[in-house]
N, C-alpha and C. Protein backbone atom coordinates (compact mmCIF):
# COMPACT_ATOMS: atom_id res chain seq x y z
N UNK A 1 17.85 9.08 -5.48
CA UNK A 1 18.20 7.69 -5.65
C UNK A 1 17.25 7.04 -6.66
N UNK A 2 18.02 6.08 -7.28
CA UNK A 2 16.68 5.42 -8.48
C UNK A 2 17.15 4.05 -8.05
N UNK A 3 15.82 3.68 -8.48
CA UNK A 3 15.95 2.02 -8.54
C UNK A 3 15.46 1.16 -9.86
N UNK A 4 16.79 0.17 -10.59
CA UNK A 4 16.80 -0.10 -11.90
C UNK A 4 15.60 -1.51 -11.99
N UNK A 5 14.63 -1.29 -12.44
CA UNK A 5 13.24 -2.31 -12.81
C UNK A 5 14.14 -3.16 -14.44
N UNK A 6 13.32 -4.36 -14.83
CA UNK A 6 13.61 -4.71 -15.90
C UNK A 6 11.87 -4.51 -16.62
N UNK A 7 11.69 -3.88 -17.79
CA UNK A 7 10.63 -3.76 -18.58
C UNK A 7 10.14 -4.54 -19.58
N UNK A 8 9.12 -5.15 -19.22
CA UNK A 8 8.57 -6.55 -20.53
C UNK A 8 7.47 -5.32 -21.25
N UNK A 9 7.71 -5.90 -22.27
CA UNK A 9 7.14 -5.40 -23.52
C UNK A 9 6.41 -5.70 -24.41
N UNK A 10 5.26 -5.69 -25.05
CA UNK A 10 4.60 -6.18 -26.02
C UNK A 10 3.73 -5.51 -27.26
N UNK A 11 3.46 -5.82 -28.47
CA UNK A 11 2.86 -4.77 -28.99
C UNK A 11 1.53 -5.60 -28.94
N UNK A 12 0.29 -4.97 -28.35
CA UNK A 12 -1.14 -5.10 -28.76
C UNK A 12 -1.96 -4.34 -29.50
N UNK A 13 -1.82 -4.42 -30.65
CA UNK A 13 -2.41 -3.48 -31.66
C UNK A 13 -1.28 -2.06 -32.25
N UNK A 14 -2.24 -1.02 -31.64
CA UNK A 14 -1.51 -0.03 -32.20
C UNK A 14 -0.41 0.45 -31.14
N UNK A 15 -1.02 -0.17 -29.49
CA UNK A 15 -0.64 -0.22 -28.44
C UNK A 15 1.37 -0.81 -28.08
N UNK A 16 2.01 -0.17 -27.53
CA UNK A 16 2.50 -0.71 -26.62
C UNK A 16 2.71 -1.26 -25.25
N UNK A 17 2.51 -2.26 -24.56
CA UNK A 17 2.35 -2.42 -23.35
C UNK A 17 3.51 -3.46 -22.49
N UNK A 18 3.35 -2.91 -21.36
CA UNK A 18 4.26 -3.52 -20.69
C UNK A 18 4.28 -3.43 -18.98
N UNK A 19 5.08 -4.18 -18.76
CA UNK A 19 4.80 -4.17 -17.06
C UNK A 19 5.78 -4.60 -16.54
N UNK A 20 6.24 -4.50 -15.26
CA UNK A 20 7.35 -4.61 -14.30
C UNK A 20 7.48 -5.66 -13.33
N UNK A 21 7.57 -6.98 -14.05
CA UNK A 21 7.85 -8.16 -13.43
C UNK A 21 8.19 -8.26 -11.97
N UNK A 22 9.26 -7.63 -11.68
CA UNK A 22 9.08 -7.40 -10.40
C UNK A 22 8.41 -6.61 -9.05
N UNK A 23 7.21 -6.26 -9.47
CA UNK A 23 6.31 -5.52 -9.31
C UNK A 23 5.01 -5.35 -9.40
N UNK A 24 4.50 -6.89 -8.99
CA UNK A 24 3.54 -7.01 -9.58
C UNK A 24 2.21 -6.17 -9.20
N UNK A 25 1.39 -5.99 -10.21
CA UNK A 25 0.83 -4.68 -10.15
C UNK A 25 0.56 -3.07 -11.18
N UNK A 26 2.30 -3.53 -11.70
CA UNK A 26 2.51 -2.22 -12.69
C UNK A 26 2.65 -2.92 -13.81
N UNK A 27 1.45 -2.40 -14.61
CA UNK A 27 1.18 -2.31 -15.76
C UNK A 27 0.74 -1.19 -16.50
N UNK A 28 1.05 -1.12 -17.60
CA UNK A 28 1.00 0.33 -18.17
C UNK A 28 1.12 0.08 -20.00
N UNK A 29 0.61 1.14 -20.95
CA UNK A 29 0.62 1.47 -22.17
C UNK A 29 1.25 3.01 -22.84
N UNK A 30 1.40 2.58 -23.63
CA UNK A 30 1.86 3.67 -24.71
C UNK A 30 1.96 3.56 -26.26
N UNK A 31 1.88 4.67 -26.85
CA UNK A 31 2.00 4.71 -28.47
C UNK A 31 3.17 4.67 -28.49
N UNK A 32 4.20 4.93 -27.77
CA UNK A 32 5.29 4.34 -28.58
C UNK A 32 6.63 4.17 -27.19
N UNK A 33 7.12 3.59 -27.20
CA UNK A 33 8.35 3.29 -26.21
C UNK A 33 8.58 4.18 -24.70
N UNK A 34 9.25 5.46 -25.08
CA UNK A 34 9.31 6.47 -24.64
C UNK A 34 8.02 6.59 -23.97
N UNK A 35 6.99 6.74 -24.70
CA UNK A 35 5.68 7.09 -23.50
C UNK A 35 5.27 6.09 -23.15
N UNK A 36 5.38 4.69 -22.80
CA UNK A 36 5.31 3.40 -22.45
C UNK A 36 5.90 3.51 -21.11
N UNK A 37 7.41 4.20 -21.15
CA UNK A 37 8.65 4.07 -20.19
C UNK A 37 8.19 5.37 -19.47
N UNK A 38 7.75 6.27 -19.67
CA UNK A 38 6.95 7.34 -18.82
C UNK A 38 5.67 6.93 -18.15
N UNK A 39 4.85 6.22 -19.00
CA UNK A 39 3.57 5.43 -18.29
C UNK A 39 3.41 4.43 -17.41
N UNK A 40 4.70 3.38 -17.31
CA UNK A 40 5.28 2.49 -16.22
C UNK A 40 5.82 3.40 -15.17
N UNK A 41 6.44 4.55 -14.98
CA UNK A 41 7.13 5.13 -14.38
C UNK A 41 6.10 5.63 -13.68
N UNK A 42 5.39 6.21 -14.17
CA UNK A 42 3.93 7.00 -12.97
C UNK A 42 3.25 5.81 -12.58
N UNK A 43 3.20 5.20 -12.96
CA UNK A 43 2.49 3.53 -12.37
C UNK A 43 2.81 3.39 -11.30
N UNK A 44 4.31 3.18 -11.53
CA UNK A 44 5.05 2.71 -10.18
C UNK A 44 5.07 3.49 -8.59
N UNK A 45 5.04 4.92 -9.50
CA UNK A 45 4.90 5.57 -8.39
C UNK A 45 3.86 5.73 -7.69
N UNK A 46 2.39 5.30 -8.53
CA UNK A 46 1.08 5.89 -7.88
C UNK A 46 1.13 4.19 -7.17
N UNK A 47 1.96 3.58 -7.16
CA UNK A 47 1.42 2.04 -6.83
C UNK A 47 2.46 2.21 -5.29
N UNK A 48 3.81 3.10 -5.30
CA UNK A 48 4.93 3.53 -3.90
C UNK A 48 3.78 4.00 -3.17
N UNK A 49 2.49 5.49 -3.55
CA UNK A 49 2.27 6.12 -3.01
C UNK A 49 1.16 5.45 -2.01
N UNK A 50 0.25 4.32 -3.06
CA UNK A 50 -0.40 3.69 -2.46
C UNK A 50 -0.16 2.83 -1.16
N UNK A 51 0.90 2.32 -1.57
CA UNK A 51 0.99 0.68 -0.05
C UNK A 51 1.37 2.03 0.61
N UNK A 52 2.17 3.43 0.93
CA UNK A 52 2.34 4.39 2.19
C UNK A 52 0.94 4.86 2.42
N UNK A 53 -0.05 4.53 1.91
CA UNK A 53 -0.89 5.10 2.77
C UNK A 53 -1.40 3.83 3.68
N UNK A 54 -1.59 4.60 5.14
CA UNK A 54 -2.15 3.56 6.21
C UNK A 54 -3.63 2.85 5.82
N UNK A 55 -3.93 2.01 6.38
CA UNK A 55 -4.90 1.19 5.74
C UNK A 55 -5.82 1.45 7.48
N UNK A 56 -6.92 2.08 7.23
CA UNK A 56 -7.99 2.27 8.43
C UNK A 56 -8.28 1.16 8.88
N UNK A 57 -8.53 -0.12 7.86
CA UNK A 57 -9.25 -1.07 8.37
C UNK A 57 -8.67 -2.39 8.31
N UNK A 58 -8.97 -3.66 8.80
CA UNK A 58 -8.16 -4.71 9.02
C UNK A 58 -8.07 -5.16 7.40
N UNK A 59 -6.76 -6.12 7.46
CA UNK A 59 -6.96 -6.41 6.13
C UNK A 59 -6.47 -8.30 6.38
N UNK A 60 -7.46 -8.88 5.55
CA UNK A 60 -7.26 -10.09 5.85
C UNK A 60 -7.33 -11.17 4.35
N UNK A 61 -6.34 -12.25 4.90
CA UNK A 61 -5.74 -12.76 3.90
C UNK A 61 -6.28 -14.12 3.71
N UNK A 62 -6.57 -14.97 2.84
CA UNK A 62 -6.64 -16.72 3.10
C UNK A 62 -6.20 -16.97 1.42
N UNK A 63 -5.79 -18.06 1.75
CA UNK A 63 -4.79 -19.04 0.64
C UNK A 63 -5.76 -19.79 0.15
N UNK A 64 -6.22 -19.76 -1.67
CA UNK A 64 -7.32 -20.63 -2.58
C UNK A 64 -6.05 -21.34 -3.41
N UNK A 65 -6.86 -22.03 -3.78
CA UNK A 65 -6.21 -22.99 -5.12
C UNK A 65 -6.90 -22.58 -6.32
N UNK A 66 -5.81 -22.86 -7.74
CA UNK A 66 -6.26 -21.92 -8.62
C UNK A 66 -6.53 -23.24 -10.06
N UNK A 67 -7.12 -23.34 -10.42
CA UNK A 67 -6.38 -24.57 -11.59
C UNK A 67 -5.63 -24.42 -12.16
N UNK A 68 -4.52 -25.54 -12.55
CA UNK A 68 -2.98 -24.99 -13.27
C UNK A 68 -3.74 -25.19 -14.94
């Protein structure tokens, strides 16, 4: 099964980069498109593999304000 992401894109230098808006988290580079779209792709997955692993210890949250 696949699941269809939308890919933002940018050139920084010699760099391509980009990241998965809906996903926040995955960000990734490449020299050129193709290995950009392979480098988001292992992102994503090392980012699936991560939240499945159990977390040993408590994890705790509180709400800051940020300046707009």
């Amino acid at each position: 099964m696949s699941i269809r992401f939308k890919l933002e894109y940018w050139k920084d230098g010699p760099w391509l980069v980009g990241r998965l808006p809906q996903v926040p988290g995955v960000f990734s580079q490449g020299a050129t498109l193709e290995e950009l779209e392979d480098n988001i792709r292992d992102a994503y997955r090392m980012m699936v593999e991560e939240e499945a692993i159990p977390i040993s210890v408590p994890v705790q949250t509180k709400e800051i304000e940020v300046p707009a």
